[in-house]
N, C-alpha and C. Protein backbone atom coordinates (compact mmCIF):
# COMPACT_ATOMS: atom_id res chain seq x y z
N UNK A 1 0.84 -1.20 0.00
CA UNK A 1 0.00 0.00 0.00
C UNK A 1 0.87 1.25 0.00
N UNK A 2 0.67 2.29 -0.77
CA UNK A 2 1.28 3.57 -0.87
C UNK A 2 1.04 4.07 0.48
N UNK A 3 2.31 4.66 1.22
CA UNK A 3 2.57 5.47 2.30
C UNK A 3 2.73 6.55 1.79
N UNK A 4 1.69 7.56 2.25
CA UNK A 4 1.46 8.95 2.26
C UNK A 4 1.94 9.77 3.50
N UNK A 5 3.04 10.68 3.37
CA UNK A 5 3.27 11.02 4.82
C UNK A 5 2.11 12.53 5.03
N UNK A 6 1.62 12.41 6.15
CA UNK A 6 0.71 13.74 6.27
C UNK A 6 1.08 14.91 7.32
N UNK A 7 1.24 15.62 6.95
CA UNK A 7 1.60 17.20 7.69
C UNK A 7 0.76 17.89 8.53
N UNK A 8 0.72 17.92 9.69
CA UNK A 8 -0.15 18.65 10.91
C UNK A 8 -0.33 19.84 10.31
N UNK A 9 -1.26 20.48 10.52
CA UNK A 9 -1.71 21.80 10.27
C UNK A 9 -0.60 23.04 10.78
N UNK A 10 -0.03 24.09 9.55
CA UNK A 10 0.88 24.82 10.37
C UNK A 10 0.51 25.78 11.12
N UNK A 11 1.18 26.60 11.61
CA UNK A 11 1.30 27.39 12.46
C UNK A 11 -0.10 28.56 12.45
N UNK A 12 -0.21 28.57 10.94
CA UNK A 12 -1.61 29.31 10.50
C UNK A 12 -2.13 28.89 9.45
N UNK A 13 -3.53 28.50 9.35
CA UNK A 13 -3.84 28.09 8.37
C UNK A 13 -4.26 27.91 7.46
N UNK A 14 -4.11 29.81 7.49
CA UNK A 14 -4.23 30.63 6.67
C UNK A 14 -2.74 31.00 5.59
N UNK A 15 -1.99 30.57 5.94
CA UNK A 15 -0.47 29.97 5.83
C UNK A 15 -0.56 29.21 4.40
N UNK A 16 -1.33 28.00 5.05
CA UNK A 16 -1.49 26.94 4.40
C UNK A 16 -2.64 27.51 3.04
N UNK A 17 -3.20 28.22 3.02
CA UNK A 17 -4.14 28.26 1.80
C UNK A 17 -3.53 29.01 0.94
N UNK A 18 -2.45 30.03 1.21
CA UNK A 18 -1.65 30.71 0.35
C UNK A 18 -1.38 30.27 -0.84
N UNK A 19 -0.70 28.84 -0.68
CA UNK A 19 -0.25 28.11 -2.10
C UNK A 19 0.82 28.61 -2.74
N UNK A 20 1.47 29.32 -1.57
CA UNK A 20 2.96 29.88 -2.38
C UNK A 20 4.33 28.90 -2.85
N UNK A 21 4.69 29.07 -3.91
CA UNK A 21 5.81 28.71 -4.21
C UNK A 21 7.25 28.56 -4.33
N UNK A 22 8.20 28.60 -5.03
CA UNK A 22 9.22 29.02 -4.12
C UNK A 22 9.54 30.31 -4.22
N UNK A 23 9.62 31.27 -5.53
CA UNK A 23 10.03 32.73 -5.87
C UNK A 23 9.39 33.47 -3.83
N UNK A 24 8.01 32.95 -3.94
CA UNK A 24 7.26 34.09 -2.99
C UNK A 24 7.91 33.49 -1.53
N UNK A 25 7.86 32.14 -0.73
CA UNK A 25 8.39 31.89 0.11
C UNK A 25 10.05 32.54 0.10
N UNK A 26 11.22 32.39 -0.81
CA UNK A 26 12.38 33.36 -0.74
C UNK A 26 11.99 34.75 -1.01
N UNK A 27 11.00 35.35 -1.46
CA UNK A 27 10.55 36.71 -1.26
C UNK A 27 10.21 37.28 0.35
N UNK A 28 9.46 36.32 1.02
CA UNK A 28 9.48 36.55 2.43
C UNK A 28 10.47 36.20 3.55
N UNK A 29 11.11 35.08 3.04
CA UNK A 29 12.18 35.30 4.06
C UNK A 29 13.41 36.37 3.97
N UNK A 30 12.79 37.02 2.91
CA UNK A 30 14.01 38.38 2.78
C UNK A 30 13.39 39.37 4.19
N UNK A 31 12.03 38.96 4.46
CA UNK A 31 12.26 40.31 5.76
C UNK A 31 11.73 39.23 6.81
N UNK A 32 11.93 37.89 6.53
CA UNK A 32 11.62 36.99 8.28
C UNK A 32 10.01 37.19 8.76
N UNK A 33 9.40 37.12 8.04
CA UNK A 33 8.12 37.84 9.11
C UNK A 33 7.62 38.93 9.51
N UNK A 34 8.08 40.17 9.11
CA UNK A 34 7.87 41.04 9.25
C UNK A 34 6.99 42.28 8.77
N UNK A 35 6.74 41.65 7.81
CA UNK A 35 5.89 42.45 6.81
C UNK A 35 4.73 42.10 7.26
N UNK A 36 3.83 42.76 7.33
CA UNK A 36 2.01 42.17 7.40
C UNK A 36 1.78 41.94 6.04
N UNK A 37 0.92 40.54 5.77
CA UNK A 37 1.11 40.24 4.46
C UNK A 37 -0.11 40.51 3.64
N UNK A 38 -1.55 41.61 4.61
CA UNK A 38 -2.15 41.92 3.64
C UNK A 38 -2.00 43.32 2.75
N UNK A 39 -1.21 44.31 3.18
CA UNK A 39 -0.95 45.56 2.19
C UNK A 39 -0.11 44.81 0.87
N UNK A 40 0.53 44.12 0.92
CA UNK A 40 1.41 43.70 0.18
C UNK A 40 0.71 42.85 -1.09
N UNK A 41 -0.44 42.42 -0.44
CA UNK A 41 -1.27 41.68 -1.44
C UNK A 41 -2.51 42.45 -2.40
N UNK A 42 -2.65 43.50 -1.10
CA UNK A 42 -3.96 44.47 -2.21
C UNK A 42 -2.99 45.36 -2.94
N UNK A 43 -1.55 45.78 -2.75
CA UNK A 43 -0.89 46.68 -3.64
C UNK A 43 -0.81 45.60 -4.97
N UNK A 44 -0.38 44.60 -4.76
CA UNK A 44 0.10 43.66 -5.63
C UNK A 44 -1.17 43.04 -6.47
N UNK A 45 -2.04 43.17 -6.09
CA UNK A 45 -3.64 42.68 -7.16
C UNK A 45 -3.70 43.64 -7.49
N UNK A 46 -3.88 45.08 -7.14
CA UNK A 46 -5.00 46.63 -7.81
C UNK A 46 -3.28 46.71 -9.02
N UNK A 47 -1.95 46.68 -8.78
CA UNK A 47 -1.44 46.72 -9.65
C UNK A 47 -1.38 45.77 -10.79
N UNK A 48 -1.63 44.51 -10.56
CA UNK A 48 -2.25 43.49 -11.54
C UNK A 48 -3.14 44.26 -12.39
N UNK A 49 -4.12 44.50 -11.42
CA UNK A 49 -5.45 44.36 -12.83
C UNK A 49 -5.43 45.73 -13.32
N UNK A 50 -4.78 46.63 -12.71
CA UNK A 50 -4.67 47.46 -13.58
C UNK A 50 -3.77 47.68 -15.07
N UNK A 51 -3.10 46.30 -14.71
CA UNK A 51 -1.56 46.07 -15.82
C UNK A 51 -3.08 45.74 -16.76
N UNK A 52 -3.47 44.34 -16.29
CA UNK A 52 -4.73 43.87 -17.43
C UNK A 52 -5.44 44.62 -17.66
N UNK A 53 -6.21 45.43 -17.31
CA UNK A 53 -7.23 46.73 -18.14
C UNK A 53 -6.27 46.99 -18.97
N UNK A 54 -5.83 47.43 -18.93
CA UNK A 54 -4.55 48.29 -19.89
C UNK A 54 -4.12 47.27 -21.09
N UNK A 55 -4.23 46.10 -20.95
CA UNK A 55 -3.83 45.01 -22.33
C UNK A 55 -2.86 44.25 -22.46
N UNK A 56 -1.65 44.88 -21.07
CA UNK A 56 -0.60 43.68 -20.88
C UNK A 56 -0.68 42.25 -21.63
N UNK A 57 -1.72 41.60 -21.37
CA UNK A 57 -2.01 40.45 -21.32
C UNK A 57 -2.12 40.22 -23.08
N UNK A 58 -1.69 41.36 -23.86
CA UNK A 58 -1.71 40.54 -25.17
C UNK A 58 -1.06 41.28 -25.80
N UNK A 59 0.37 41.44 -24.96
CA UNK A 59 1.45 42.04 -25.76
C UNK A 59 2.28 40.69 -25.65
N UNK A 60 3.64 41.18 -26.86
CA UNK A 60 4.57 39.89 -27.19
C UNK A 60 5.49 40.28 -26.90
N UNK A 61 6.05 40.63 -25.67
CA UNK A 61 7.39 41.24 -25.49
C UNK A 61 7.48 40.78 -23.96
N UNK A 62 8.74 41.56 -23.61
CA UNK A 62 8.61 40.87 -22.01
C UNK A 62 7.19 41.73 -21.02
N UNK A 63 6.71 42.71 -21.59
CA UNK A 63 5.70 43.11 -20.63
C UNK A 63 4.56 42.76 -19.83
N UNK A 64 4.50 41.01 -20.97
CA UNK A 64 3.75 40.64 -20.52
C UNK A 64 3.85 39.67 -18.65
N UNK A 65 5.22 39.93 -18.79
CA UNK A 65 5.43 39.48 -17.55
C UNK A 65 4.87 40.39 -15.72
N UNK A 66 4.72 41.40 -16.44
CA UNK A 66 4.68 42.77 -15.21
C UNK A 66 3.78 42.39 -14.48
N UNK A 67 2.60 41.70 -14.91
CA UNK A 67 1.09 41.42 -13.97
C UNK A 67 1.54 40.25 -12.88
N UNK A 68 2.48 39.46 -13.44
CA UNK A 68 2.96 38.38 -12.71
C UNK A 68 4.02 39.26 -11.87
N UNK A 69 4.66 39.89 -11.95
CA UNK A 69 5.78 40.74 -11.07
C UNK A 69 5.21 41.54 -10.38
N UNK A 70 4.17 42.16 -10.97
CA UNK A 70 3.25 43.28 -9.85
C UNK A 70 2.81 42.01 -8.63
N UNK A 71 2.45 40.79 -8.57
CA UNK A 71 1.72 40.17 -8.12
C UNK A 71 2.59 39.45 -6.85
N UNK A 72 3.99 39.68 -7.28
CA UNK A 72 4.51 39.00 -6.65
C UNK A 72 4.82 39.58 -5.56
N UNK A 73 4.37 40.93 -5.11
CA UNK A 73 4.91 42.09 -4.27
C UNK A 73 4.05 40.84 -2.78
N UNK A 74 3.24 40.28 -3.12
CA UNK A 74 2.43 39.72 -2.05
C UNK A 74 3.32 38.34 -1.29
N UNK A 75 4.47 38.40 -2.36
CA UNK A 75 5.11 36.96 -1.69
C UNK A 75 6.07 37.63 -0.16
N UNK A 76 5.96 38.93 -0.11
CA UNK A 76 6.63 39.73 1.04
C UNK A 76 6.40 39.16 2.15
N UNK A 77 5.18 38.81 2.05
CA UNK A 77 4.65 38.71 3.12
C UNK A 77 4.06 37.38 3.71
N UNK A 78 4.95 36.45 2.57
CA UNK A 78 4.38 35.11 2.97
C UNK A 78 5.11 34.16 4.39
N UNK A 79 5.55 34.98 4.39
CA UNK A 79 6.99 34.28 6.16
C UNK A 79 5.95 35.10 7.37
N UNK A 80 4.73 35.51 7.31
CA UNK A 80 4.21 36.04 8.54
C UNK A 80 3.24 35.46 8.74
N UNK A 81 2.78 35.62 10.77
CA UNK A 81 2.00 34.15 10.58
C UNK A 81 0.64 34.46 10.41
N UNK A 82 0.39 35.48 9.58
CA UNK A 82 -0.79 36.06 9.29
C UNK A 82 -2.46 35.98 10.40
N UNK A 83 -1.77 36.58 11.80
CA UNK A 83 -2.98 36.19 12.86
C UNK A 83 -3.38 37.42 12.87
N UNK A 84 -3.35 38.39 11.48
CA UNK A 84 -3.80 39.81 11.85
C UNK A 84 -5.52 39.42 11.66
N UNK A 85 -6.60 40.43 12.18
CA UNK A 85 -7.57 40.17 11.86
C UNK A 85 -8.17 40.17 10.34
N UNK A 86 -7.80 40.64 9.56
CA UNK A 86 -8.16 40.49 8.28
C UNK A 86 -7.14 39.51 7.50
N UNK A 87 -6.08 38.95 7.72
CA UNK A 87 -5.22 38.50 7.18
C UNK A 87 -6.08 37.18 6.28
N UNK A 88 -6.65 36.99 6.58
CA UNK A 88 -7.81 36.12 6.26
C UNK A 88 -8.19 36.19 5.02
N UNK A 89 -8.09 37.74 3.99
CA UNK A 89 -8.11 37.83 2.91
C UNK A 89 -7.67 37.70 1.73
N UNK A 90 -5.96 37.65 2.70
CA UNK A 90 -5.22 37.21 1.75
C UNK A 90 -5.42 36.24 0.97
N UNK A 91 -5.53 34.86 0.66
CA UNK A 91 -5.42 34.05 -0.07
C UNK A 91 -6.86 34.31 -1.08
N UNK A 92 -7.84 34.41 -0.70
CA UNK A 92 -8.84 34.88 -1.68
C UNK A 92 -8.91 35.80 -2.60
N UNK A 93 -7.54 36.57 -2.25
CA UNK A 93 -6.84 38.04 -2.89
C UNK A 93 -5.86 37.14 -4.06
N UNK A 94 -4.95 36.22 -3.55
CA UNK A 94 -4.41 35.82 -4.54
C UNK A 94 -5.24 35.01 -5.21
N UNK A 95 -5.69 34.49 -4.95
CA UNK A 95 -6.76 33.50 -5.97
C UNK A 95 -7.28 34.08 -6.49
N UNK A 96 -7.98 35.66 -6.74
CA UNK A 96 -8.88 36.01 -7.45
C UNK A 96 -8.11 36.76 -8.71
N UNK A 97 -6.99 37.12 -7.94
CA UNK A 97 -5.65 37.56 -9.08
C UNK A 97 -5.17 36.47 -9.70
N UNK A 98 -4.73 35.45 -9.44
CA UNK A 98 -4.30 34.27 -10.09
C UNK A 98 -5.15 33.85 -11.47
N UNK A 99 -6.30 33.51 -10.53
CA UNK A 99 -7.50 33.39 -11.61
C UNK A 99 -7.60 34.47 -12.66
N UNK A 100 -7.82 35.45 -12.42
CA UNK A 100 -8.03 36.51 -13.61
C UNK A 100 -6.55 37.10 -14.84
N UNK A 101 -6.13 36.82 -13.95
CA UNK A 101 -4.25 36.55 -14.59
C UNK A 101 -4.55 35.40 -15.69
N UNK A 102 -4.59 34.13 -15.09
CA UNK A 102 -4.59 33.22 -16.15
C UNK A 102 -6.00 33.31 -17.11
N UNK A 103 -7.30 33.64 -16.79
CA UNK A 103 -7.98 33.70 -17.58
C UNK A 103 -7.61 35.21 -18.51
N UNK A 104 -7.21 35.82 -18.24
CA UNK A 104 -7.01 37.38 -19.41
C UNK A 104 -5.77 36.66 -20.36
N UNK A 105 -4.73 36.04 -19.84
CA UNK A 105 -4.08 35.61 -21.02
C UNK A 105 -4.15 34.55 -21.83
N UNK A 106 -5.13 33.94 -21.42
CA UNK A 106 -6.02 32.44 -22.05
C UNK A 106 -7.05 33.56 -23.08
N UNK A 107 -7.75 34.39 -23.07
CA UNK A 107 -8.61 34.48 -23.82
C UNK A 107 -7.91 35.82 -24.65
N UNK A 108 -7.03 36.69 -24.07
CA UNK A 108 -6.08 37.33 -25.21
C UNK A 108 -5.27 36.40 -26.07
N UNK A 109 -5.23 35.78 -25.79
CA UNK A 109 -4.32 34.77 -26.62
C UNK A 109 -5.02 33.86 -27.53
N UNK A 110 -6.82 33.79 -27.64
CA UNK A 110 -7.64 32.79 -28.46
C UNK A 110 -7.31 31.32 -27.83
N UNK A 111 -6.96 30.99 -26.61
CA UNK A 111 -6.93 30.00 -26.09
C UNK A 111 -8.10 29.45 -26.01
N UNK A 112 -8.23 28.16 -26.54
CA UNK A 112 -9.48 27.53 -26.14
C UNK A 112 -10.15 27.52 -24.91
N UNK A 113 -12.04 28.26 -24.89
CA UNK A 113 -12.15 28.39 -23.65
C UNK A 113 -12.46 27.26 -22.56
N UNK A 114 -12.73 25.90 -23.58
CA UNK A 114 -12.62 24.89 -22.53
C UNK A 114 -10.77 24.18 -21.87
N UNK A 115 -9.93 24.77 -22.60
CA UNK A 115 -8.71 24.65 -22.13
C UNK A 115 -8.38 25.80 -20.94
N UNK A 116 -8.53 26.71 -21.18
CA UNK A 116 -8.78 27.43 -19.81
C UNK A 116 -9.52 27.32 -18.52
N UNK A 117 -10.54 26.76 -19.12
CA UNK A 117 -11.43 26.25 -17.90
C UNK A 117 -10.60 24.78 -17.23
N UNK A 118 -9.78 24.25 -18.12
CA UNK A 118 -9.43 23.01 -17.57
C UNK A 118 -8.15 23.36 -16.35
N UNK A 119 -7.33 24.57 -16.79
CA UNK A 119 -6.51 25.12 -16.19
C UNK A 119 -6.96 25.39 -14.49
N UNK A 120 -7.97 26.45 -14.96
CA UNK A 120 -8.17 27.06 -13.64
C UNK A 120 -9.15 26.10 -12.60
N UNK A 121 -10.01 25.14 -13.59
CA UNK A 121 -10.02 23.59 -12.69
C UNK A 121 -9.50 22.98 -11.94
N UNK A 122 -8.30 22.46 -11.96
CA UNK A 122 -7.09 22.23 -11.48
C UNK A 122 -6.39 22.74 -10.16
N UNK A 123 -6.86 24.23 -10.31
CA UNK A 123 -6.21 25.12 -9.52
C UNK A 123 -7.15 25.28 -8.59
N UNK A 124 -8.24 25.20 -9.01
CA UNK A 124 -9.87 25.71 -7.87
C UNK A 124 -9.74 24.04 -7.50
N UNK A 125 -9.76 22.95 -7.41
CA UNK A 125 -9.59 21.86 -7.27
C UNK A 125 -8.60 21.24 -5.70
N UNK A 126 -7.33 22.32 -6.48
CA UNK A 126 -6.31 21.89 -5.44
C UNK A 126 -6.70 22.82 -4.44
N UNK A 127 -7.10 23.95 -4.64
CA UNK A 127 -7.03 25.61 -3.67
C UNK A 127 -8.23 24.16 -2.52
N UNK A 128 -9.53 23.99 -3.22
CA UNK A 128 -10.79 23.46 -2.10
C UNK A 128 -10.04 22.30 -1.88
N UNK A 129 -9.21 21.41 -2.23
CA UNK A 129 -8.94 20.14 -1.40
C UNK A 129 -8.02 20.74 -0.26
N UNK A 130 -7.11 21.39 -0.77
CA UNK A 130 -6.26 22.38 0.73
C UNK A 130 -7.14 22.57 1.52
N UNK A 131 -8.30 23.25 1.37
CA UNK A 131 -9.05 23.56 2.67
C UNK A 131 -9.73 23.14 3.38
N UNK A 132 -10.12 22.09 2.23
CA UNK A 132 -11.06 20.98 3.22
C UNK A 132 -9.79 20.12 4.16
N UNK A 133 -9.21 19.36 3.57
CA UNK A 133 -8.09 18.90 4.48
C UNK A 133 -7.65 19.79 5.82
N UNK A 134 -7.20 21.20 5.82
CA UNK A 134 -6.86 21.95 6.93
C UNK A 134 -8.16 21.69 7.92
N UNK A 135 -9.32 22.04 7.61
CA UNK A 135 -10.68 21.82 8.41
C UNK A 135 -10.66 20.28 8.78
N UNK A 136 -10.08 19.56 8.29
CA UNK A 136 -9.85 17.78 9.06
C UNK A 136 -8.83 17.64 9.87
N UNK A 137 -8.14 18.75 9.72
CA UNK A 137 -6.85 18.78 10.13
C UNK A 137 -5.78 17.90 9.96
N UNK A 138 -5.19 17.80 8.38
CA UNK A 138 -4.44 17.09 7.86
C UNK A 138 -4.32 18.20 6.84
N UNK A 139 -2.72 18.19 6.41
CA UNK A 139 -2.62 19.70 5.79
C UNK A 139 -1.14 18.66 4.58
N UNK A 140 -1.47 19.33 3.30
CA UNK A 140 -0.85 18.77 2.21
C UNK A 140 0.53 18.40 2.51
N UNK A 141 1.54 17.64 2.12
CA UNK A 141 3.06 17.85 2.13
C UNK A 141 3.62 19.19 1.57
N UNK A 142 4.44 19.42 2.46
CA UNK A 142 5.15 20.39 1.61
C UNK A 142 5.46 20.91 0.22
N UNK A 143 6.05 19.43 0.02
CA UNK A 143 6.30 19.27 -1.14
C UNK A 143 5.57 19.66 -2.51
N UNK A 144 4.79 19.62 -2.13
CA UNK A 144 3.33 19.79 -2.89
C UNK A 144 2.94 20.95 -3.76
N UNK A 145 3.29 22.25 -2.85
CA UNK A 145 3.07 23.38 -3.41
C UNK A 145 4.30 23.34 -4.27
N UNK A 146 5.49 22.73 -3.93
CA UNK A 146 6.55 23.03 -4.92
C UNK A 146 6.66 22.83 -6.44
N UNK A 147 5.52 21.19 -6.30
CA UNK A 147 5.76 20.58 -7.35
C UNK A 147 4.85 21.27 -8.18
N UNK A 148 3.42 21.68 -7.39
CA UNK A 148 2.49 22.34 -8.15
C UNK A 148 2.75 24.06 -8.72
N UNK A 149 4.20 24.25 -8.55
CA UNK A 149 4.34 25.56 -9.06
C UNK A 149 3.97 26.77 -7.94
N UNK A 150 3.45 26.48 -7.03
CA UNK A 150 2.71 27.83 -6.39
C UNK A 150 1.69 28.60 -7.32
N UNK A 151 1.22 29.64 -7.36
CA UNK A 151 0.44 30.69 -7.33
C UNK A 151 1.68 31.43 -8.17
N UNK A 152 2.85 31.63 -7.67
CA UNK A 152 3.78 32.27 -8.16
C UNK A 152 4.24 31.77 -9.76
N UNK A 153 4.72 30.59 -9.27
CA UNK A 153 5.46 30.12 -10.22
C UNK A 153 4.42 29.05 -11.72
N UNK A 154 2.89 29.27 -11.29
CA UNK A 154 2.11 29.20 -12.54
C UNK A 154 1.99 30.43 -13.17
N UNK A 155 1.51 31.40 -12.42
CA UNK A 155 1.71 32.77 -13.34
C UNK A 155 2.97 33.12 -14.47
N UNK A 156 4.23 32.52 -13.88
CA UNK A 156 5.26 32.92 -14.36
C UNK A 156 5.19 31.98 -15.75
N UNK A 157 4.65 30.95 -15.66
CA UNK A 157 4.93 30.08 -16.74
C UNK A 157 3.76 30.54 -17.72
N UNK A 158 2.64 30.67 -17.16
CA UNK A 158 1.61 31.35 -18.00
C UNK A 158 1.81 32.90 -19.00
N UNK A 159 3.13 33.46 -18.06
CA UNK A 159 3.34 34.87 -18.28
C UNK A 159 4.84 34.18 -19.63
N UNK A 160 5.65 33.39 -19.44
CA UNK A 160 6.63 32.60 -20.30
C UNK A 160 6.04 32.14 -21.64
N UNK A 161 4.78 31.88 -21.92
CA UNK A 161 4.31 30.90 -22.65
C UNK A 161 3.62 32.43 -23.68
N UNK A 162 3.20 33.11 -23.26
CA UNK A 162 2.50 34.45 -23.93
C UNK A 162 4.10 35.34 -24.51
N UNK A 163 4.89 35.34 -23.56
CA UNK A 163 6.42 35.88 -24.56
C UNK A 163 6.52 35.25 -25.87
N UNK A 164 6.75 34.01 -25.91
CA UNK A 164 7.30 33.13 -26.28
C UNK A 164 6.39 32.13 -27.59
N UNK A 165 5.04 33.11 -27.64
CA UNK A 165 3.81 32.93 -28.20
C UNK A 165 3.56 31.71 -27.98
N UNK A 166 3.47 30.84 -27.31
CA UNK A 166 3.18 29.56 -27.19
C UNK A 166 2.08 29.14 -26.17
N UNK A 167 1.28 29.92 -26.22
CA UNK A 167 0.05 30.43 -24.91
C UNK A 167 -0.75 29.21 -24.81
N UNK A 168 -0.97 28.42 -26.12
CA UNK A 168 -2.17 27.40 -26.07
C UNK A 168 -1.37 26.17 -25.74
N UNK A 169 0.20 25.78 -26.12
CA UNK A 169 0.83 24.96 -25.86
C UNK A 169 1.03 24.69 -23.92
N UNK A 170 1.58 25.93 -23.22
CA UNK A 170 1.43 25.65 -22.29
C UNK A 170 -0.04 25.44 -21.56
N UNK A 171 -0.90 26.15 -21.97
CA UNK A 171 -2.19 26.12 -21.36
C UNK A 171 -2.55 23.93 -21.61
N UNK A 172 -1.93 23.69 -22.55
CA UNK A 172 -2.12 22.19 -22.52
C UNK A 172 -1.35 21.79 -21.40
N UNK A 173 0.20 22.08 -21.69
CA UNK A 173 0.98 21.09 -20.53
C UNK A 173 0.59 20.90 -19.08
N UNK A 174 0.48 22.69 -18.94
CA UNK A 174 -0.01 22.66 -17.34
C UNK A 174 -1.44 22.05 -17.01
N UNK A 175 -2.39 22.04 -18.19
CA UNK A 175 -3.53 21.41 -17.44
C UNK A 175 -3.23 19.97 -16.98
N UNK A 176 -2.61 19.11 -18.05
CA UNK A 176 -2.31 17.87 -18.29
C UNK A 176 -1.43 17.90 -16.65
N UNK A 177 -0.54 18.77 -16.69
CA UNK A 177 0.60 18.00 -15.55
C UNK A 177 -0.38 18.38 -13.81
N UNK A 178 -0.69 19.86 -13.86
CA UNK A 178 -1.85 19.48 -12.68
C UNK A 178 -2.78 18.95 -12.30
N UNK A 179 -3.99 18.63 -13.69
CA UNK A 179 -4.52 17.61 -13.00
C UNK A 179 -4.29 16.39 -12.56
N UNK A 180 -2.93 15.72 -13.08
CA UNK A 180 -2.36 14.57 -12.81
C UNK A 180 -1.65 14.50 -11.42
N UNK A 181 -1.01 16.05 -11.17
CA UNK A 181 -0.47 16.15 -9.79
C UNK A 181 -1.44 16.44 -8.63
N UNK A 182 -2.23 16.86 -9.04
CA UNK A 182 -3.11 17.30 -7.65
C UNK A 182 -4.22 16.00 -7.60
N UNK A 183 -4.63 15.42 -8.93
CA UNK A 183 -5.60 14.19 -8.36
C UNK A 183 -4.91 13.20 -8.04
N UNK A 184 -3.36 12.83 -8.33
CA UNK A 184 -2.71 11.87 -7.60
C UNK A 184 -2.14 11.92 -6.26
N UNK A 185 -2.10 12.70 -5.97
CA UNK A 185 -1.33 13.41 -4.73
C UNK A 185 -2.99 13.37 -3.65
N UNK A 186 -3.95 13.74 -4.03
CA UNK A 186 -4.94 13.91 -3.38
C UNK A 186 -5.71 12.75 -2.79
N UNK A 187 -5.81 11.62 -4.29
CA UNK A 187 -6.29 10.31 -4.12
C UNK A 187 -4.94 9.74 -2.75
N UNK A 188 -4.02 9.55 -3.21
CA UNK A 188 -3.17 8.80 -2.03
C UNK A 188 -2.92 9.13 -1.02
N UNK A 189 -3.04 10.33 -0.39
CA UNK A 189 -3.35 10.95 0.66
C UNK A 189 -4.66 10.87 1.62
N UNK A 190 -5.79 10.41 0.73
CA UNK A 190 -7.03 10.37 1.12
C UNK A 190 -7.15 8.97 1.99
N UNK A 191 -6.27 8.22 0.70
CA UNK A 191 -6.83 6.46 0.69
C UNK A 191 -5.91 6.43 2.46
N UNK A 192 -4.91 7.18 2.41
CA UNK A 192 -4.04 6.72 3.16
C UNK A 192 -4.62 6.99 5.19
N UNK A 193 -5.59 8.30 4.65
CA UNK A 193 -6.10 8.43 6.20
C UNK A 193 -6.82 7.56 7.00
N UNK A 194 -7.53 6.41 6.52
CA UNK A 194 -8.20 5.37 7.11
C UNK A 194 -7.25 4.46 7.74
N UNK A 195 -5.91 4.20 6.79
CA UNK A 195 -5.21 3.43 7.31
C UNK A 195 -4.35 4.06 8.76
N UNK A 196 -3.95 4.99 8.47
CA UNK A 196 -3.21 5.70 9.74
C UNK A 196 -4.36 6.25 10.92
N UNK A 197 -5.63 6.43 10.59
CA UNK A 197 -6.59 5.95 11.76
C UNK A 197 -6.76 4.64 12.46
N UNK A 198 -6.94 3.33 11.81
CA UNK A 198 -6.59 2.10 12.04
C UNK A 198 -5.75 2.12 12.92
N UNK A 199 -4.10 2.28 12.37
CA UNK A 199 -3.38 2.14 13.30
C UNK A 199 -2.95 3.08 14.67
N UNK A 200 -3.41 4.03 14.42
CA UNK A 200 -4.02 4.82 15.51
C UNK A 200 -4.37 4.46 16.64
N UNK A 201 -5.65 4.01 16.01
CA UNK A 201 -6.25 3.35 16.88
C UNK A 201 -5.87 1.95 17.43
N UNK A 202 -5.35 1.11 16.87
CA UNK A 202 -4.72 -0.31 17.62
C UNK A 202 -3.96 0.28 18.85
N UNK A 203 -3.14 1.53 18.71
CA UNK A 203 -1.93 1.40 19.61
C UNK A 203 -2.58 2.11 20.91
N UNK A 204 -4.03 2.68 20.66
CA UNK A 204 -4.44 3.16 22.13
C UNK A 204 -4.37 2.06 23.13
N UNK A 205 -4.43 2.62 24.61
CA UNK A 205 -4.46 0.88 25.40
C UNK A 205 -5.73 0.85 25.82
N UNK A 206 -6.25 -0.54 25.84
CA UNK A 206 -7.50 -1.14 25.94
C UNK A 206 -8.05 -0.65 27.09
């Protein structure tokens, strides 16, 4: 049987819904915690979508990268343990930027709109299995956000693939490689909690 190792809920778990990757986690340990990480996130979305009003999203040069760099101002703040009272917004802040990021350069680009939808599937998929899990209190491997790119590091590839005119090519790879990573990773993790309840439970004493 596949051994799934499972990760206690961290420190906040609000932490945990972030979905940061690596660019934004070494973005925050540049100030340790210190930053409150929701200014950092509404500067970093209102400068997003203002890049996208403006058309970023269907130029062929490096500009199209800026919405993803404006966005990243929010990884400042990903090393804090976000117990401010609103901090709570954060991740719904990046998700709603993430999302609209990848859908403006999916449909500037004539990307198929059921290939976009398969994208941001994927991503709304993994974001609600993160949270349901934290509410069971069993929280993803680490590893996980790494492999899945972060929040950060899909934008960047989404923002790579529009340089590089190849917008519909990646919009394939990444659907193909996340849904394969997040429903495999999810299924064996799942199957695996009954069993580590089981044994759980044997080792209480009678």
């Amino acid at each position: 049987m596949i051994s799934v190792q499972m990760t206690p809920v961290p420190r906040s778990a609000v932490v945990a819904y972030r979905d940061d990757g690596l660019l934004a986690r070494s973005m925050g340990l540049l100030v340790v915690g210190q930053l409150p990480p929701l200014p950092p996130a509404l500067v970093g979305a209102f400068v997003t979508g203002v890049l996208l009003v403006m058309g970023v999203a269907s130029v062929d040069d490096v500009a199209v990268f800026a919405p993803a760099a404006a966005l990243l101002l929010a990884g400042s703040g990903s090393s804090h343990r976000h117990d401010g009272r609103l901090d709570w917004l954060v991740p719904p802040i990046l998700r709603l930027t993430e999302y609209g990021f990848v859908a403006s350069i999916g449909f500037a680009r004539s990307v198929p709109p059921l290939l976009i939808m398969a994208v941001l599937g994927a991503m709304a998929f993994h974001h609600y299995d993160t949270v349901y899990r934290v509410r069971q209190h069993v929280y993803p491997p680490q590893w996980l956000a790494m492999a899945g790119l972060g929040w950060d590091g899909r934008m960047l590839v989404i923002a790579a693939g529009g340089l590089f005119g190849a917008v519909t090519a990646d919009f394939w790879i990444l659907a193909v490689y996340l849904w394969g990573l997040f429903l495999w990773e999810s299924l064996t993790s799942w199957l695996a909690v009954p069993r580590r309840a089981e044994v759980a439970g044997a080792a209480e004493p009678g």
